[in-house]
C-alpha atoms as a PDB file:
ATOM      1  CA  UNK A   1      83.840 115.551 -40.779  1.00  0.00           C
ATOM      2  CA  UNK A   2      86.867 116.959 -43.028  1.00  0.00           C
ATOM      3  CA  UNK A   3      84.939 119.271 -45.374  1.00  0.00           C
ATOM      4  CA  UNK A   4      84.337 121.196 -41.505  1.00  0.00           C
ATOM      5  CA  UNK A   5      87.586 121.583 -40.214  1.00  0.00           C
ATOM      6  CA  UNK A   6      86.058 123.933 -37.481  1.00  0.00           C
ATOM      7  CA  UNK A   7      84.634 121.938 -34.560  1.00  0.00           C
ATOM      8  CA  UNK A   8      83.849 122.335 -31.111  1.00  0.00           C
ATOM      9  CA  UNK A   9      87.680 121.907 -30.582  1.00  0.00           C
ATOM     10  CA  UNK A  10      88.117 125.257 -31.966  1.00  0.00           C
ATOM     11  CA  UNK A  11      85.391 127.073 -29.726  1.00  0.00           C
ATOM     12  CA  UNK A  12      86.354 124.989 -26.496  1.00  0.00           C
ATOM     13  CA  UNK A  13      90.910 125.116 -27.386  1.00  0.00           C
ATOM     14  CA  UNK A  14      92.987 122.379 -25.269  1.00  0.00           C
ATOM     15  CA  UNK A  15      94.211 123.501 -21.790  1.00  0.00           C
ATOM     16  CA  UNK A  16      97.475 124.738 -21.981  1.00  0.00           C
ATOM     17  CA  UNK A  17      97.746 126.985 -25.308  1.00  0.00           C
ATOM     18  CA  UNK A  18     100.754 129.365 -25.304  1.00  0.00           C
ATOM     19  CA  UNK A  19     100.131 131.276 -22.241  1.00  0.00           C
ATOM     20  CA  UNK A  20     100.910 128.300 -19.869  1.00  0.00           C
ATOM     21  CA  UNK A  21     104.158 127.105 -22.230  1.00  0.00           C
ATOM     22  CA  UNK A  22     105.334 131.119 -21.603  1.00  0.00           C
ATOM     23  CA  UNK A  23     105.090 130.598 -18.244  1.00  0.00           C
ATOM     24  CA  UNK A  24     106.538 127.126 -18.354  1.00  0.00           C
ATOM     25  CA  UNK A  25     109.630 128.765 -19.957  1.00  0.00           C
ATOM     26  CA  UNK A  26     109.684 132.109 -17.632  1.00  0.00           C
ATOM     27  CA  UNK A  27     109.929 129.104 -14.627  1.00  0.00           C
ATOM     28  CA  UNK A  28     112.587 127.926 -16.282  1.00  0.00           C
ATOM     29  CA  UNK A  29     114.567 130.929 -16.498  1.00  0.00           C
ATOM     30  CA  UNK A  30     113.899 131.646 -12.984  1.00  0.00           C
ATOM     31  CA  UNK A  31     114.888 128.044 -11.384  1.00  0.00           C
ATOM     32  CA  UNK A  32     117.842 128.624 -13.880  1.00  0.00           C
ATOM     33  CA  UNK A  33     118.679 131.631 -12.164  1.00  0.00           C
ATOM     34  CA  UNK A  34     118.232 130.324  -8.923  1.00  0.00           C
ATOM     35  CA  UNK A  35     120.316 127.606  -9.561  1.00  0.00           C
ATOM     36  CA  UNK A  36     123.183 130.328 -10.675  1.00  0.00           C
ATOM     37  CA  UNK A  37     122.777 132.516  -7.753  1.00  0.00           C
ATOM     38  CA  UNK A  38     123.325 129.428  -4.958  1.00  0.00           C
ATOM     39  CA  UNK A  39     126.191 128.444  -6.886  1.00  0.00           C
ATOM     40  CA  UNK A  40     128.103 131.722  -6.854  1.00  0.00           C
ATOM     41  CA  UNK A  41     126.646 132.160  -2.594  1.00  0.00           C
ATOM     42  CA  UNK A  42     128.189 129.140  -2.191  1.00  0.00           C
ATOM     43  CA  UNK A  43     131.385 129.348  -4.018  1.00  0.00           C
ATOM     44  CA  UNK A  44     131.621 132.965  -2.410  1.00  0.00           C
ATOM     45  CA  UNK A  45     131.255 131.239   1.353  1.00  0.00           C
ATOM     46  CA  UNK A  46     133.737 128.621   0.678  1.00  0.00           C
ATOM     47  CA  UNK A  47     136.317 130.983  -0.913  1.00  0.00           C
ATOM     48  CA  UNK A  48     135.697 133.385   2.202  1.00  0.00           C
ATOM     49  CA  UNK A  49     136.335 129.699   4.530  1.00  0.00           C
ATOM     50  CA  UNK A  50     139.865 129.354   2.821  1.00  0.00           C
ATOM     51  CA  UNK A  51     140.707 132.457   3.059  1.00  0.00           C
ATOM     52  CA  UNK A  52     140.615 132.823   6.531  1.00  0.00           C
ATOM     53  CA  UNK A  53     142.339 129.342   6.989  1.00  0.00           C
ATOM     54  CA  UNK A  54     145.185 130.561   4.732  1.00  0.00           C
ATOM     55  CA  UNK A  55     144.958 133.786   7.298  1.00  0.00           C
ATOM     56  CA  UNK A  56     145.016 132.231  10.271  1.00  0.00           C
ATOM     57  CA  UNK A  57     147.542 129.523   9.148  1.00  0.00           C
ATOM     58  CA  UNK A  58     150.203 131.951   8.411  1.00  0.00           C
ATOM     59  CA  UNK A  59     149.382 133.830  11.691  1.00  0.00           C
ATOM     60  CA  UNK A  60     150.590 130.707  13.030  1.00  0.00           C
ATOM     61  CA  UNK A  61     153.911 130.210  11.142  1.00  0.00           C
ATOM     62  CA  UNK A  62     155.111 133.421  12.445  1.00  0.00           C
ATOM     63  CA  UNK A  63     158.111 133.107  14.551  1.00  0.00           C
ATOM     64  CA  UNK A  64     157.050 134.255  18.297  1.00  0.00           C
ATOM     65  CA  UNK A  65     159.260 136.639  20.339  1.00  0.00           C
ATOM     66  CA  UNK A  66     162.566 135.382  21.128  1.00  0.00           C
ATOM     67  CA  UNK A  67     165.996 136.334  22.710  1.00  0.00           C
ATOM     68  CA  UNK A  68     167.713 134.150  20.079  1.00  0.00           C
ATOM     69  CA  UNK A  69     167.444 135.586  16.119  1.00  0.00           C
ATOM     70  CA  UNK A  70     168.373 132.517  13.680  1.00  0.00           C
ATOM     71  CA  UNK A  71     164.738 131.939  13.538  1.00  0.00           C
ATOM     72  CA  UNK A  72     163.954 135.200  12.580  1.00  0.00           C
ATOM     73  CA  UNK A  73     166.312 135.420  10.206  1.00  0.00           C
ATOM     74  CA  UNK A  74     165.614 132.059   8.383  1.00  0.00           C
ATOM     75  CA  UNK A  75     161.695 133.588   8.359  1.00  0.00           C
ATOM     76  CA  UNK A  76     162.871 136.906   6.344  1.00  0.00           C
ATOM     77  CA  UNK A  77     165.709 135.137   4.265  1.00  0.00           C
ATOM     78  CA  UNK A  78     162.226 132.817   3.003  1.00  0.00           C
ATOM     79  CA  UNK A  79     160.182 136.169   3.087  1.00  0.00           C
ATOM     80  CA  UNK A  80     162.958 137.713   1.029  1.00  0.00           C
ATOM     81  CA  UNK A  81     163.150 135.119  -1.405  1.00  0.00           C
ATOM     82  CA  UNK A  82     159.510 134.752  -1.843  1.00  0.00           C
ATOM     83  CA  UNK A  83     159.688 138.454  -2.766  1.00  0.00           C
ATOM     84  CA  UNK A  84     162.478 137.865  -5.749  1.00  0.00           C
ATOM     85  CA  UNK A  85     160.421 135.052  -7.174  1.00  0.00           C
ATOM     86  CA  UNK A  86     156.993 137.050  -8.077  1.00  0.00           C
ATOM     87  CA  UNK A  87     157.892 139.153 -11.075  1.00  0.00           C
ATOM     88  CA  UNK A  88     156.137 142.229 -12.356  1.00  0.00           C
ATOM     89  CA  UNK A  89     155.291 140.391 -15.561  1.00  0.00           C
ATOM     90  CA  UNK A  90     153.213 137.522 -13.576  1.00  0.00           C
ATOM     91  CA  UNK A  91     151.737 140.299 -11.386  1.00  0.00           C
ATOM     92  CA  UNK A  92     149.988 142.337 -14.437  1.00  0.00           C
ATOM     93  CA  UNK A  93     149.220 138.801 -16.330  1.00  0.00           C
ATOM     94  CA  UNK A  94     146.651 138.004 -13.325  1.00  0.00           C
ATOM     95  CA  UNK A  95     144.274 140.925 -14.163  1.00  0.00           C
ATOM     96  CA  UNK A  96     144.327 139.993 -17.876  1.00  0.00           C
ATOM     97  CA  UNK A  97     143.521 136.847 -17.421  1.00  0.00           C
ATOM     98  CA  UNK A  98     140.958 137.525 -15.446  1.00  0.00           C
ATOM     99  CA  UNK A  99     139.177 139.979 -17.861  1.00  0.00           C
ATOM    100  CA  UNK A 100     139.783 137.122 -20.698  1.00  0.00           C
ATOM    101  CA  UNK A 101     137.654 134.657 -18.400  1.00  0.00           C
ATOM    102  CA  UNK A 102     135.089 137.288 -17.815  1.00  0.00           C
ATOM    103  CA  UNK A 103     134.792 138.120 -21.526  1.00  0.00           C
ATOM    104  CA  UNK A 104     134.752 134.610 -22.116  1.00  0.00           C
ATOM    105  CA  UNK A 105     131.915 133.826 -19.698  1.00  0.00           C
ATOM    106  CA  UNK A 106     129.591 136.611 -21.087  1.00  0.00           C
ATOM    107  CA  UNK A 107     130.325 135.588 -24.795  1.00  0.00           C
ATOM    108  CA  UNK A 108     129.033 131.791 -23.746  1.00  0.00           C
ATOM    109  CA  UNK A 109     126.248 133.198 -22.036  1.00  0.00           C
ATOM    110  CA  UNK A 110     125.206 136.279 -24.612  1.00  0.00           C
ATOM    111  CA  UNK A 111     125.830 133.388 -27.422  1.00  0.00           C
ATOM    112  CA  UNK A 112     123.826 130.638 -25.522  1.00  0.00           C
ATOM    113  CA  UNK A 113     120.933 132.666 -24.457  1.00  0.00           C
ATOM    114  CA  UNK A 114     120.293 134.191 -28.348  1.00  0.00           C
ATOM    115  CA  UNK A 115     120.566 130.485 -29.656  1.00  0.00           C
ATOM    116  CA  UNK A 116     117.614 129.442 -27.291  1.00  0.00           C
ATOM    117  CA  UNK A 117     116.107 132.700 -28.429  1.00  0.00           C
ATOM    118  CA  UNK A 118     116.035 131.865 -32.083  1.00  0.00           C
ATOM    119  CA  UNK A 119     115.364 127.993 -31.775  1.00  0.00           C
ATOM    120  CA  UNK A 120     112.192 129.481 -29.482  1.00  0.00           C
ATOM    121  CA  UNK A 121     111.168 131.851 -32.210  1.00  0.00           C
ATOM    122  CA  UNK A 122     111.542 129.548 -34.608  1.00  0.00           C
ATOM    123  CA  UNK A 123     108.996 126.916 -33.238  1.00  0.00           C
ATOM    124  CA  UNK A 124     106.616 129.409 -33.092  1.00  0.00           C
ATOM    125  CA  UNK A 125     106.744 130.201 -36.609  1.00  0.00           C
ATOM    126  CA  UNK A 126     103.332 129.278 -38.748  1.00  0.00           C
ATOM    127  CA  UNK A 127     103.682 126.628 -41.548  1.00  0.00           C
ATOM    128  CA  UNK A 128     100.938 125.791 -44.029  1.00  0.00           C
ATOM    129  CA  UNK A 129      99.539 121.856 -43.350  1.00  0.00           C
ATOM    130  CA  UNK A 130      97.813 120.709 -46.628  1.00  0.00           C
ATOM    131  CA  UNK A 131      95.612 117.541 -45.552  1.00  0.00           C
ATOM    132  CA  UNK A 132      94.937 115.501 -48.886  1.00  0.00           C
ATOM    133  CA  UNK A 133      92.105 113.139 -48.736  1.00  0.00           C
ATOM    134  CA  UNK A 134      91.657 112.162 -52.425  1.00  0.00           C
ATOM    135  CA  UNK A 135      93.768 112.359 -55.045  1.00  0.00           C
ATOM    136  CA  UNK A 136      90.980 114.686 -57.145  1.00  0.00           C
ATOM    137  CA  UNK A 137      89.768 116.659 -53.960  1.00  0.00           C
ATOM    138  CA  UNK A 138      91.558 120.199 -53.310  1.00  0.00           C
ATOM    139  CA  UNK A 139      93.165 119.933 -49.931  1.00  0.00           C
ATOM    140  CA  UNK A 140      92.402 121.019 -46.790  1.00  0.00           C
ATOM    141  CA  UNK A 141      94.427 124.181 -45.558  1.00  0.00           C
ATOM    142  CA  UNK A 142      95.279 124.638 -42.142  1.00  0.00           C
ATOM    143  CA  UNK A 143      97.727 126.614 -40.469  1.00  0.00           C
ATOM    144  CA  UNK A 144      99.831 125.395 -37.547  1.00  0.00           C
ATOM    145  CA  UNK A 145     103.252 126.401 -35.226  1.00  0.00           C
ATOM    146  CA  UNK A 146     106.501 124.170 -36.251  1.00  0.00           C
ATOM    147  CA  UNK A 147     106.618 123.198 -32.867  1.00  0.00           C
ATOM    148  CA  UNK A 148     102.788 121.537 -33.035  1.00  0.00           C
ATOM    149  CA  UNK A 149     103.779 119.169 -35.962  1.00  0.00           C
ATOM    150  CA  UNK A 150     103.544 115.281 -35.192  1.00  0.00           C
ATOM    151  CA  UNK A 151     103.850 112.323 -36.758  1.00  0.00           C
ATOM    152  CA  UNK A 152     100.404 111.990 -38.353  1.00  0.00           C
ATOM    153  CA  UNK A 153      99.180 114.833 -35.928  1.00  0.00           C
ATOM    154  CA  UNK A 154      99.372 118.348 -35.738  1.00  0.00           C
ATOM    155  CA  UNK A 155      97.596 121.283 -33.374  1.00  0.00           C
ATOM    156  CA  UNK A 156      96.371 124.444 -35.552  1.00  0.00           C
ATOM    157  CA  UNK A 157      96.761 127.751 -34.300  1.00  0.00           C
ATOM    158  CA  UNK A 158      92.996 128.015 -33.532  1.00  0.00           C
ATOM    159  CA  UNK A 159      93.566 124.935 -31.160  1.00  0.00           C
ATOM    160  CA  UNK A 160      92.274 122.121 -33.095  1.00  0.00           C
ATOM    161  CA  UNK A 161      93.827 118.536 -33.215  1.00  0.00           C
ATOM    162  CA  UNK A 162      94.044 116.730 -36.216  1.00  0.00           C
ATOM    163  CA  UNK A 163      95.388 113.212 -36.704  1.00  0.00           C
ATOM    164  CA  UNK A 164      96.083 111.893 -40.061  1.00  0.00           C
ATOM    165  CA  UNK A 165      94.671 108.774 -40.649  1.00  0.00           C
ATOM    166  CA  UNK A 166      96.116 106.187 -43.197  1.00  0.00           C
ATOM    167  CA  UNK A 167      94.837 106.691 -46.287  1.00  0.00           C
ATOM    168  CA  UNK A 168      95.097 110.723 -46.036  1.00  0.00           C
ATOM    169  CA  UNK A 169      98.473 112.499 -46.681  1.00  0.00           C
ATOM    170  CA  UNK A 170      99.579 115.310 -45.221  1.00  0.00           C
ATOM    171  CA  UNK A 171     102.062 117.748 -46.580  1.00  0.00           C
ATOM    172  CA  UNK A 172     103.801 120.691 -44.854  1.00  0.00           C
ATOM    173  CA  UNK A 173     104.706 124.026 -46.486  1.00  0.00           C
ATOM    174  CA  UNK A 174     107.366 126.558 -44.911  1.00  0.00           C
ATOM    175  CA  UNK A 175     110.086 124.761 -43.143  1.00  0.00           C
END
């Protein structure tokens, strides 16, 4: 059975090679991104809602036509001083800031998305699986994906699965 390590596994591969685990992570990315774009539709709609209820309650605190001024004039005296409070420095630190949060945001998500990159390349790099039976015997040589590698079981890259039974040892070359 061992001195053959090509079987009818390796004509007839396990469903679900790397063509369905691409598409696995493409749906991913795409329910990811789905995810994304309701958030910002929805934080867009509410910010929209509070901005017209910050509109339409300061329609309302404006003083209504009157004979008598003191009403008026208290509403432009707190205009006035609302006006002497906002200083140019606070004005230009607003557009800053907010190009520091966007720069921020795309270095998290540039930085993020090339970690998952190389972690994904990574698993799909080939390692060498020798599969000692005796101690006299040359091992068996088989080549498999880092990600395919089990405890006592491993997946080659022609599609066959091997499990390690007890009085075999298995050693892996190239991690």
């Amino acid at each position: 059975m061992y001195d053959q390590p090509l079987t009818d596994a390796a004509q007839n591969p396990p469903a679900g090679g790397l063509e369905s685990e691409n598409r696995l992570m493409i749906g991913k990315l795409l329910l990811t991104l789905v995810v994304i774009v309701l958030a910002v539709l929805y934080l867009r709609k509410r910010y929209q809602l509070n901005l017209r209820q910050n509109q339409q309650r300061s329609a309302a605190n404006l003083p209504t036509q009157r004979n008598d001024h003191s009403e008026l004039e208290r509403f432009l005296s707190k205009a006035r001083q609302s006006q002497t409070q906002v200083t140019p420095a606070s004005t230009a630190l607003a557009p800053r800031l907010k190009i520091i949060l966007w720069t921020l945001l795309c270095v998290l998500l540039v930085s993020g998305s090339v970690a998952s990159y190389l972690y994904w390349q990574d698993q799909r790099r080939l390692v060498t699986v020798l599969l000692h039976r005796n101690i006299n015997d040359a091992p068996i040589i088989y080549r498999v994906e880092k990600r395919n590698l089990g405890v006592g079981e491993f997946v080659t890259d022609t599609g066959i699965r091997v499990t390690v039974s007890a009085n075999e040892r298995m050693e892996v070359v190239g991690l």
